[in-house]
Protein backbone atom coordinates (compact mmCIF):
# COMPACT_ATOMS: atom_id res chain seq x y z
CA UNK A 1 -34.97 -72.62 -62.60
CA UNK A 2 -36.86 -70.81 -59.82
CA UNK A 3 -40.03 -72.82 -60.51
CA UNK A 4 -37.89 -75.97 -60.36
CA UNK A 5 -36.23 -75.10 -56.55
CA UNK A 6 -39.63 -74.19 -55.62
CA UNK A 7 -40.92 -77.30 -56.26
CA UNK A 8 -38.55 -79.27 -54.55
CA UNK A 9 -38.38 -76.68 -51.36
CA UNK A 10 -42.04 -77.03 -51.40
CA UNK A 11 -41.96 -80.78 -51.21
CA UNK A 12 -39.12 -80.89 -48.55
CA UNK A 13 -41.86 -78.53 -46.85
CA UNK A 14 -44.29 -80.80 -46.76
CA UNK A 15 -42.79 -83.79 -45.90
CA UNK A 16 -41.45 -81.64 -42.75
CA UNK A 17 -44.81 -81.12 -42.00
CA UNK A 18 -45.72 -84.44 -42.06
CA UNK A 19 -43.20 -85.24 -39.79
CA UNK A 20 -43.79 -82.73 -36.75
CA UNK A 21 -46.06 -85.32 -35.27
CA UNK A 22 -43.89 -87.85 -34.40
CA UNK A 23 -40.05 -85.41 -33.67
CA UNK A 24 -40.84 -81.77 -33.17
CA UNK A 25 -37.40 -81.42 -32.21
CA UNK A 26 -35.88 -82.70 -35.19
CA UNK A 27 -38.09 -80.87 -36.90
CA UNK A 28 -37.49 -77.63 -35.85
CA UNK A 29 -33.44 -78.41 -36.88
CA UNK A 30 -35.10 -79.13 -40.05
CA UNK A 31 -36.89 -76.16 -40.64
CA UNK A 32 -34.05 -74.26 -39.05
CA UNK A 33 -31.71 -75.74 -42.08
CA UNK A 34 -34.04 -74.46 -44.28
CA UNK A 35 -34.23 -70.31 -43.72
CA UNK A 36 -30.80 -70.95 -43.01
CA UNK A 37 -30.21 -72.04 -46.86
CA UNK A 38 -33.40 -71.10 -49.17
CA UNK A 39 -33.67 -67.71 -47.33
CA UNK A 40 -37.03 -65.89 -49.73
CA UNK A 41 -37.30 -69.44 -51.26
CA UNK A 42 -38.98 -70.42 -48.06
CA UNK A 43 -40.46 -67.56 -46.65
CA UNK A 44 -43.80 -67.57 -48.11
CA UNK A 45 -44.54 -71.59 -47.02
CA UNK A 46 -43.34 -70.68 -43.59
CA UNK A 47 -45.28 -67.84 -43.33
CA UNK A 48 -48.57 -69.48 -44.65
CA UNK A 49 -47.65 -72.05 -41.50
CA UNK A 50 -47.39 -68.83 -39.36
CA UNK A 51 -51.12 -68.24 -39.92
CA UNK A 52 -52.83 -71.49 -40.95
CA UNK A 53 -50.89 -74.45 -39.29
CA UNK A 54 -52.15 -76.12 -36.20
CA UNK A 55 -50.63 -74.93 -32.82
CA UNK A 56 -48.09 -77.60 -32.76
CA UNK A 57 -46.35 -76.56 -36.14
CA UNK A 58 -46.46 -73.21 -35.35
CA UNK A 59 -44.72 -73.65 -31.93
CA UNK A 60 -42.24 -75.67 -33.96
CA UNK A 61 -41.90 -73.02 -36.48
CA UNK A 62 -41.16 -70.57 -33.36
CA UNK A 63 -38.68 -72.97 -32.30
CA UNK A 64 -36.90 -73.16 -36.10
CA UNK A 65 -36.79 -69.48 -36.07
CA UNK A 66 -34.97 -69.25 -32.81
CA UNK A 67 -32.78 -71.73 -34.26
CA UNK A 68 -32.02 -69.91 -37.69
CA UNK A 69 -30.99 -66.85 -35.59
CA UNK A 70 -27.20 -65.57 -36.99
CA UNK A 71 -25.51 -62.89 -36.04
CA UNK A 72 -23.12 -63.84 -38.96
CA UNK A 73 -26.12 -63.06 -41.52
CA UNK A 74 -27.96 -60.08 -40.56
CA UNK A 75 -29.64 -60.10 -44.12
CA UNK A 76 -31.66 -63.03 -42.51
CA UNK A 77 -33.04 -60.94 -39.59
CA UNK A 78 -35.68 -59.51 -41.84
CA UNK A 79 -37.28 -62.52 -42.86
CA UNK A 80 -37.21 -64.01 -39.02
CA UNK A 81 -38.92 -60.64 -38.09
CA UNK A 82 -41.34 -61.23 -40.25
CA UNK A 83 -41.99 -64.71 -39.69
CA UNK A 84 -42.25 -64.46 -35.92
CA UNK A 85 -44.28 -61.53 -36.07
CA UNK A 86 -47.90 -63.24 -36.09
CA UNK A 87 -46.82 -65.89 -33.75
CA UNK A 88 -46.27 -63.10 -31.44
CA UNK A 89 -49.93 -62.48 -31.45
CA UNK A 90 -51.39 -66.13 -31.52
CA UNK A 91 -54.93 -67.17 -30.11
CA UNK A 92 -53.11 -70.13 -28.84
CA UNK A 93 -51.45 -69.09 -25.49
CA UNK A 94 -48.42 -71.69 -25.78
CA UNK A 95 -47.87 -70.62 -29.19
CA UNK A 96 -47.97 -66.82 -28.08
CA UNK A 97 -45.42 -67.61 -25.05
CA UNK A 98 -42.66 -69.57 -27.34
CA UNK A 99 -42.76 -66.86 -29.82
CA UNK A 100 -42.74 -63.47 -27.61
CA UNK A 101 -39.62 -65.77 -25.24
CA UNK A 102 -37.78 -66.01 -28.89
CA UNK A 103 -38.24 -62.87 -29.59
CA UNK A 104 -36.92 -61.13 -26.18
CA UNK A 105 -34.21 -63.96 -25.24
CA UNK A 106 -32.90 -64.88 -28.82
CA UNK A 107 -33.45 -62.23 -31.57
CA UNK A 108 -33.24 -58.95 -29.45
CA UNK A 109 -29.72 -59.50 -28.40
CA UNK A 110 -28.93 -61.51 -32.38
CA UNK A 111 -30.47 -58.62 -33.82
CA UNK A 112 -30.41 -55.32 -31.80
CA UNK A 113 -30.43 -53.12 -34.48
CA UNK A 114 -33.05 -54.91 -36.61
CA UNK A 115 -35.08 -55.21 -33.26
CA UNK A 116 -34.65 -51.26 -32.59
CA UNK A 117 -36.68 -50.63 -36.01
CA UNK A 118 -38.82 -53.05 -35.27
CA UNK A 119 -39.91 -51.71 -32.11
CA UNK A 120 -40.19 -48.21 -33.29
CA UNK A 121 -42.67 -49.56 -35.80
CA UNK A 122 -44.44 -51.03 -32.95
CA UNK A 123 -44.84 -47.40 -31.08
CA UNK A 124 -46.73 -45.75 -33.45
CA UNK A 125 -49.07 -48.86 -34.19
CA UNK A 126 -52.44 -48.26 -33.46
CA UNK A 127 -53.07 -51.28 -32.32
CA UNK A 128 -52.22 -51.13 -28.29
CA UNK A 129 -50.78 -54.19 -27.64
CA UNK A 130 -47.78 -53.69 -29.74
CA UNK A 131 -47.16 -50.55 -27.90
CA UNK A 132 -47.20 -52.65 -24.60
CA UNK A 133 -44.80 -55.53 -26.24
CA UNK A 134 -42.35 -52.65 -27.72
CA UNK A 135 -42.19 -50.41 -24.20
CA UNK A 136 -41.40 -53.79 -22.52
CA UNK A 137 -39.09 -55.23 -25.08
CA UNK A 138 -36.77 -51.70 -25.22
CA UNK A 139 -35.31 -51.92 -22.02
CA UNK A 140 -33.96 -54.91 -22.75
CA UNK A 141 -31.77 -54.28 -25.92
CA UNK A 142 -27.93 -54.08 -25.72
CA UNK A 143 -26.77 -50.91 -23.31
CA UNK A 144 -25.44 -49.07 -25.48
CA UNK A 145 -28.90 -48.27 -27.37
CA UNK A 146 -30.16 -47.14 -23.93
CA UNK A 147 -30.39 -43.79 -24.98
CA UNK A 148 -31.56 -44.49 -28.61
CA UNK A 149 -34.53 -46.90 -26.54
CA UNK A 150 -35.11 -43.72 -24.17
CA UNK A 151 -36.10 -41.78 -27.03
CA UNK A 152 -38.96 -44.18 -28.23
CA UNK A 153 -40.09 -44.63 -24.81
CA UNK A 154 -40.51 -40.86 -24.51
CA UNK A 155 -43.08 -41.07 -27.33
CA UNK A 156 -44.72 -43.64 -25.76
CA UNK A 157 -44.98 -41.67 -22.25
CA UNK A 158 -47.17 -39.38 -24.38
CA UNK A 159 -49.69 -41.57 -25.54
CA UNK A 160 -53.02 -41.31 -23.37
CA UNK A 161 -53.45 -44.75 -23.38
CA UNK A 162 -52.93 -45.70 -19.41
CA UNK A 163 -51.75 -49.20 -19.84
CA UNK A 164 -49.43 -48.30 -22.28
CA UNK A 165 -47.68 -45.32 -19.80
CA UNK A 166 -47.71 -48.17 -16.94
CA UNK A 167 -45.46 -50.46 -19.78
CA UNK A 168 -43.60 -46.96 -19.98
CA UNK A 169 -43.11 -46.63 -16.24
CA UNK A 170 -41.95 -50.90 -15.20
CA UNK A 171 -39.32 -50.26 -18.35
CA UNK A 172 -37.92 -46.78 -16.83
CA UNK A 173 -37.01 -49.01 -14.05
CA UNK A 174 -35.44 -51.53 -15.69
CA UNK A 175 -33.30 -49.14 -17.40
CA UNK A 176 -32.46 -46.86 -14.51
CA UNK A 177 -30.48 -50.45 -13.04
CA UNK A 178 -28.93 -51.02 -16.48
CA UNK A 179 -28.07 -47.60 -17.97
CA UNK A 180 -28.22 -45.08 -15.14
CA UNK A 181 -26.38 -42.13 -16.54
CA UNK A 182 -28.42 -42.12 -19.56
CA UNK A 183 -32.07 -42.38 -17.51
CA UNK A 184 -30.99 -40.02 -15.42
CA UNK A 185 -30.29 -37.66 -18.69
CA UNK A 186 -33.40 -38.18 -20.13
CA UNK A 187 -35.36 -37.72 -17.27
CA UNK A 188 -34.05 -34.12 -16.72
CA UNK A 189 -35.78 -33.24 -20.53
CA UNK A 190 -39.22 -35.17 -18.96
CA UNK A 191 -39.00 -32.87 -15.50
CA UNK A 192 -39.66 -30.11 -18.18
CA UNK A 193 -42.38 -31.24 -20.04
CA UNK A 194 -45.88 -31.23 -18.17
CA UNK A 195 -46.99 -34.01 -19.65
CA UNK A 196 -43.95 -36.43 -19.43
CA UNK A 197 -43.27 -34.91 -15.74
CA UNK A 198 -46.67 -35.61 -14.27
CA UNK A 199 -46.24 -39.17 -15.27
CA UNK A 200 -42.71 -39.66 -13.42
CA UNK A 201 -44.30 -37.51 -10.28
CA UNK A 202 -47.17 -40.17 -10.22
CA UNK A 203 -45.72 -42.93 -10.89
């Protein structure tokens, strides 16, 4: 039975493909219907599109996955996580733009607490660039995980890596206009640590 569905999703897959060419748009509804209904079914064509496709699917793909975003279904989060994940990182500029706009103006606020672990992933990568993304992407989650986003930006203030404390520093001030109190309570345990304190005094 599982084979069967595949092969049908698979060919409703392709002839999507086919079709981006001539209505991206209508595509990206398309695609959108898709993780919406098949869910795992579809996950590992979309994801192959994620890292082979030309730059037009996968900016159509970033568009579908914007699209699929419920908060009604947060078992879906984890597959449009996933998904968007490599687009965030694309050699294609365009693509790279649609996917990391998705990600801060559609699934952060759909998905704050999937985002949260997401992020926190992302600060102890060792890559540096996800470290950047996450200290400028925490700020912006819900208010009420202020203090929760504090706590991973703390780590980050620790890291020796200088353009990742800068990240650290632009997001402080972010947060100090959207969640006051709690900066201002976090800062007092920074004024006591050397490290975390000589980063606030020079920045």
């Amino acid at each position: 039975m599982i084979d069967a569905e595949c092969a049908v999703i698979l060919g409703v897959v392709e002839k999507l493909r086919t079709s981006l060419s001539q209505d991206g748009e209508k595509a990206a509804d398309s695609l959108a219907e898709l993780l919406t209904r098949a869910g795992a079914l579809i996950f590992p064509f979309f994801r192959k599109w994620a890292e082979e496709e030309p730059p037009k699917v996968r900016k159509t793909l970033v568009q579908a996955i914007a699209k699929a975003a419920d908060p009604r279904d947060p078992f879906r989060a984890v597959f449009l996580f996933s998904l968007i994940e490599p687009l965030l990182w694309d050699d294609d500029p365009l693509v790279r733009k649609s996917a990391r706009r998705a990600l801060r103006e559609k699934l952060l606020h759909v998905y704050p607490e999937e985002a949260l672990e997401v992020l926190a992933q992302w600060t102890s990568d060792p890559e540096q660039e996800k470290k950047i993304l996450a200290a400028s992407l925490l700020p912006l989650l819900p208010e009420h995980m202020a203090k929760r986003a504090l706590i991973l930006l703390r780590n980050l203030a620790r890291t020796e890596e200088e353009k990742v404390r800068r990240a650290v520093l632009r997001s402080l001030e972010i947060l100090k206009k959207r969640a006051p109190k709690a900066v201002e309570e976090e800062l007092k345990r920074w004024e006591v640590d050397p490290l975390l304190s000589s980063l606030l005094f020079r920045g």
